[in-house]
N, C-alpha and C. Protein backbone atom coordinates (compact mmCIF):
# COMPACT_ATOMS: atom_id res chain seq x y z
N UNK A 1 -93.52 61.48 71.10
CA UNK A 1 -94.34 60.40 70.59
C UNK A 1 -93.47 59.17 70.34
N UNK A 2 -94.15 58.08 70.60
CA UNK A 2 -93.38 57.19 70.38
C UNK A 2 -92.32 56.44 68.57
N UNK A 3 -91.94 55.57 68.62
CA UNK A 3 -91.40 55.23 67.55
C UNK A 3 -91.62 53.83 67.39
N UNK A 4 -92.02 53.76 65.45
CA UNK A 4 -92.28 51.80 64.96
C UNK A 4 -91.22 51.71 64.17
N UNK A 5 -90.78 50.48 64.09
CA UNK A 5 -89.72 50.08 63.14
C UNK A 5 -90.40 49.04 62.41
N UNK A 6 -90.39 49.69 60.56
CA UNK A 6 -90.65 48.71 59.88
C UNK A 6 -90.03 48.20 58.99
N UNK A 7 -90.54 46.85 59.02
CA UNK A 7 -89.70 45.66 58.37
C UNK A 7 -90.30 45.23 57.07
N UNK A 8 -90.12 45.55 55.59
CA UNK A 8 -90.57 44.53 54.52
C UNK A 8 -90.37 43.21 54.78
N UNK A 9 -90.72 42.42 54.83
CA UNK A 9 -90.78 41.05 55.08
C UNK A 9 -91.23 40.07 53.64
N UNK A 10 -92.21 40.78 52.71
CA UNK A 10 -92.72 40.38 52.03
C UNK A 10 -92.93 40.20 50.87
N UNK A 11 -92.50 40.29 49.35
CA UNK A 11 -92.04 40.76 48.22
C UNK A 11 -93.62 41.91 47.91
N UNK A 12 -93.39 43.03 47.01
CA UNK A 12 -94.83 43.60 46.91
C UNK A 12 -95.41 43.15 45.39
N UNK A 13 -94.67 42.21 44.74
CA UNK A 13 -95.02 41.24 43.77
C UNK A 13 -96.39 40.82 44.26
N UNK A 14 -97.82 41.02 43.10
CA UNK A 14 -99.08 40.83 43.42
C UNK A 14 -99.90 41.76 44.66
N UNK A 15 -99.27 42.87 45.02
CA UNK A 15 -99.56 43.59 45.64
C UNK A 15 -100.61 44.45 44.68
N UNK A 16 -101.80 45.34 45.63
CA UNK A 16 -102.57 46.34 44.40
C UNK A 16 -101.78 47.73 44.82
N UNK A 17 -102.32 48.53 43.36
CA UNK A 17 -101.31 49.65 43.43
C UNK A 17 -101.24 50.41 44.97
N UNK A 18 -102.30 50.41 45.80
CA UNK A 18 -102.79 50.92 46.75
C UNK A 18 -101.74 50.21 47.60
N UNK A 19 -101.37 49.11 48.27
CA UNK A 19 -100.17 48.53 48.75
C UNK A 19 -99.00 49.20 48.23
N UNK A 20 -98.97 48.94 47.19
CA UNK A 20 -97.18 49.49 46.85
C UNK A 20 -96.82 50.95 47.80
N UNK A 21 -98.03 51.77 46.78
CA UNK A 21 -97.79 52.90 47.16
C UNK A 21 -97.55 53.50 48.86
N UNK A 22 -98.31 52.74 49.68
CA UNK A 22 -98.72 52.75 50.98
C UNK A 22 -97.01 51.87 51.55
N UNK A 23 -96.65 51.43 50.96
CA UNK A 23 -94.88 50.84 51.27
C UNK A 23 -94.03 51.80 50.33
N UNK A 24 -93.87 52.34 49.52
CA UNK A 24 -93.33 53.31 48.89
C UNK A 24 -93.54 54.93 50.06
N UNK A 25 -94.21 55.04 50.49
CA UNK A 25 -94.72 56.24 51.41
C UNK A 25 -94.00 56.26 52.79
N UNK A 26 -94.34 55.09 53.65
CA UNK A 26 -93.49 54.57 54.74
C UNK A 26 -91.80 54.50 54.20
N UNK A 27 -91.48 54.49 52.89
CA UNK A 27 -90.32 54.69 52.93
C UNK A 27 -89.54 53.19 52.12
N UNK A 28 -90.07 51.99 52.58
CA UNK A 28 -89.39 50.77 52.07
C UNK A 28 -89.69 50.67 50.19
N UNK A 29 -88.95 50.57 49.92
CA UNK A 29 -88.05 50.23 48.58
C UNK A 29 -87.70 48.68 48.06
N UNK A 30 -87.72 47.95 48.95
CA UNK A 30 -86.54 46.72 48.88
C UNK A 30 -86.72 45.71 50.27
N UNK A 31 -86.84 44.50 49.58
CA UNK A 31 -87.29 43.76 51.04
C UNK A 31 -86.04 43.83 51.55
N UNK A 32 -86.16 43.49 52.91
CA UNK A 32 -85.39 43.15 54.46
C UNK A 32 -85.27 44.89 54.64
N UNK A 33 -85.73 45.88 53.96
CA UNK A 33 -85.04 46.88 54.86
C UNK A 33 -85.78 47.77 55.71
N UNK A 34 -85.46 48.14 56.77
CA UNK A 34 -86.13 48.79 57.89
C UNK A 34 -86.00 50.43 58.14
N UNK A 35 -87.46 50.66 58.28
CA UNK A 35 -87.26 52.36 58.71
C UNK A 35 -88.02 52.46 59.67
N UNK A 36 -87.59 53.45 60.69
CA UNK A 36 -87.78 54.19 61.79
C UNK A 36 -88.86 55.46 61.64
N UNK A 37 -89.87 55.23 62.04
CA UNK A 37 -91.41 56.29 61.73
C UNK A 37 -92.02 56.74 63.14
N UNK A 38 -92.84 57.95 63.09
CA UNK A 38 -93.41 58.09 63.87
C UNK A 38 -94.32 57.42 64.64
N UNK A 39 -95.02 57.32 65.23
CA UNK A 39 -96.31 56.28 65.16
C UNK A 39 -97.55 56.86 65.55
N UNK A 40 -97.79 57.39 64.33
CA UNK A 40 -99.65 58.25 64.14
C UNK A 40 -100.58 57.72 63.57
N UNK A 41 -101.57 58.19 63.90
CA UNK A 41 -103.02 57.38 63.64
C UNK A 41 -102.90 57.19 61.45
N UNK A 42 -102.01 58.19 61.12
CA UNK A 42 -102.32 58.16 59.60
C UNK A 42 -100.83 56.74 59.43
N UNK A 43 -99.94 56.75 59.97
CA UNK A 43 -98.92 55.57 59.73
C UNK A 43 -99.74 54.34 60.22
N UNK A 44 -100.16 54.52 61.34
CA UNK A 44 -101.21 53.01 61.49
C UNK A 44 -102.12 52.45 60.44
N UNK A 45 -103.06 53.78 59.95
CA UNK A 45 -103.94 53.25 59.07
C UNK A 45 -102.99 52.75 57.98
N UNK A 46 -102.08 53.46 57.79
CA UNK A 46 -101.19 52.61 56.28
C UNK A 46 -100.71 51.06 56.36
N UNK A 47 -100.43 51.21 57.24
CA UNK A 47 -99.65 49.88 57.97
C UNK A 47 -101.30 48.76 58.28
N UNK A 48 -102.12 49.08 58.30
CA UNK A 48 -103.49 48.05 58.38
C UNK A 48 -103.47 47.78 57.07
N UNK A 49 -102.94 48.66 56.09
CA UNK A 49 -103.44 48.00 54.66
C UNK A 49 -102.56 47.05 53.92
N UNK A 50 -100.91 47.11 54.55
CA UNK A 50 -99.56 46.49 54.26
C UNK A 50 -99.54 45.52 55.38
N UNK A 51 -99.97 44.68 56.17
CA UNK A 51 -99.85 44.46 57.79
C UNK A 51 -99.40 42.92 57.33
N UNK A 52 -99.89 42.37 56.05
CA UNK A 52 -99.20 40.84 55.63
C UNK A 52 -97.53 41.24 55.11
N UNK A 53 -97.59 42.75 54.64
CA UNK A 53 -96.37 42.56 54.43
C UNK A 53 -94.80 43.17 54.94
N UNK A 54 -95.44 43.57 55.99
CA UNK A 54 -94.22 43.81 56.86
C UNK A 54 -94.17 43.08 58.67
N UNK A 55 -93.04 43.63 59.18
CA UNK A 55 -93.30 43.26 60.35
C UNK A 55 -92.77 44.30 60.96
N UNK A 56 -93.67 44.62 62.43
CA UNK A 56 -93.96 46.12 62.87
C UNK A 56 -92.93 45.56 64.34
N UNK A 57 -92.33 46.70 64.88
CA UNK A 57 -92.39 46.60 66.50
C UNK A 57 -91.80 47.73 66.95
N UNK A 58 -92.68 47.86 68.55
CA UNK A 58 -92.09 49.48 68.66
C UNK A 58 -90.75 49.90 69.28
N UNK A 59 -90.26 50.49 69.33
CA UNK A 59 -89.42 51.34 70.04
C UNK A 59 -89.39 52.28 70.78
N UNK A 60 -88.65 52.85 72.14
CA UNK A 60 -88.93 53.70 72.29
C UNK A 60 -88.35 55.09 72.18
């Protein structure tokens, strides 16, 4: 399966708990830093709800 690399881009300052948590899950902690994920229908839906605050691109 393929691979996304994601990027915090965004502070999660004014974020709802539902954001944080959904960037806490994917793994990011701390803006600028990037993690390497699967790319499944349940990481997509997370990533639709964080999508202002990161920046996605795939890999293969």
């Amino acid at each position: 399966m393929a691979k996304i690399k994601i990027t915090q881009v965004r502070s999660k300052i004014g974020a709802t708990k539902r954001q944080i948590a959904n960037l806490r899950t994917l793994g990011l902690r701390r803006m600028h830093q990037t993690v390497e994920v699967e790319k499944t229908p349940e990481v997509e839906g997370q990533l639709a709800k964080i999508r202002h605050l990161v920046e996605v691109e795939e890999t293969k």
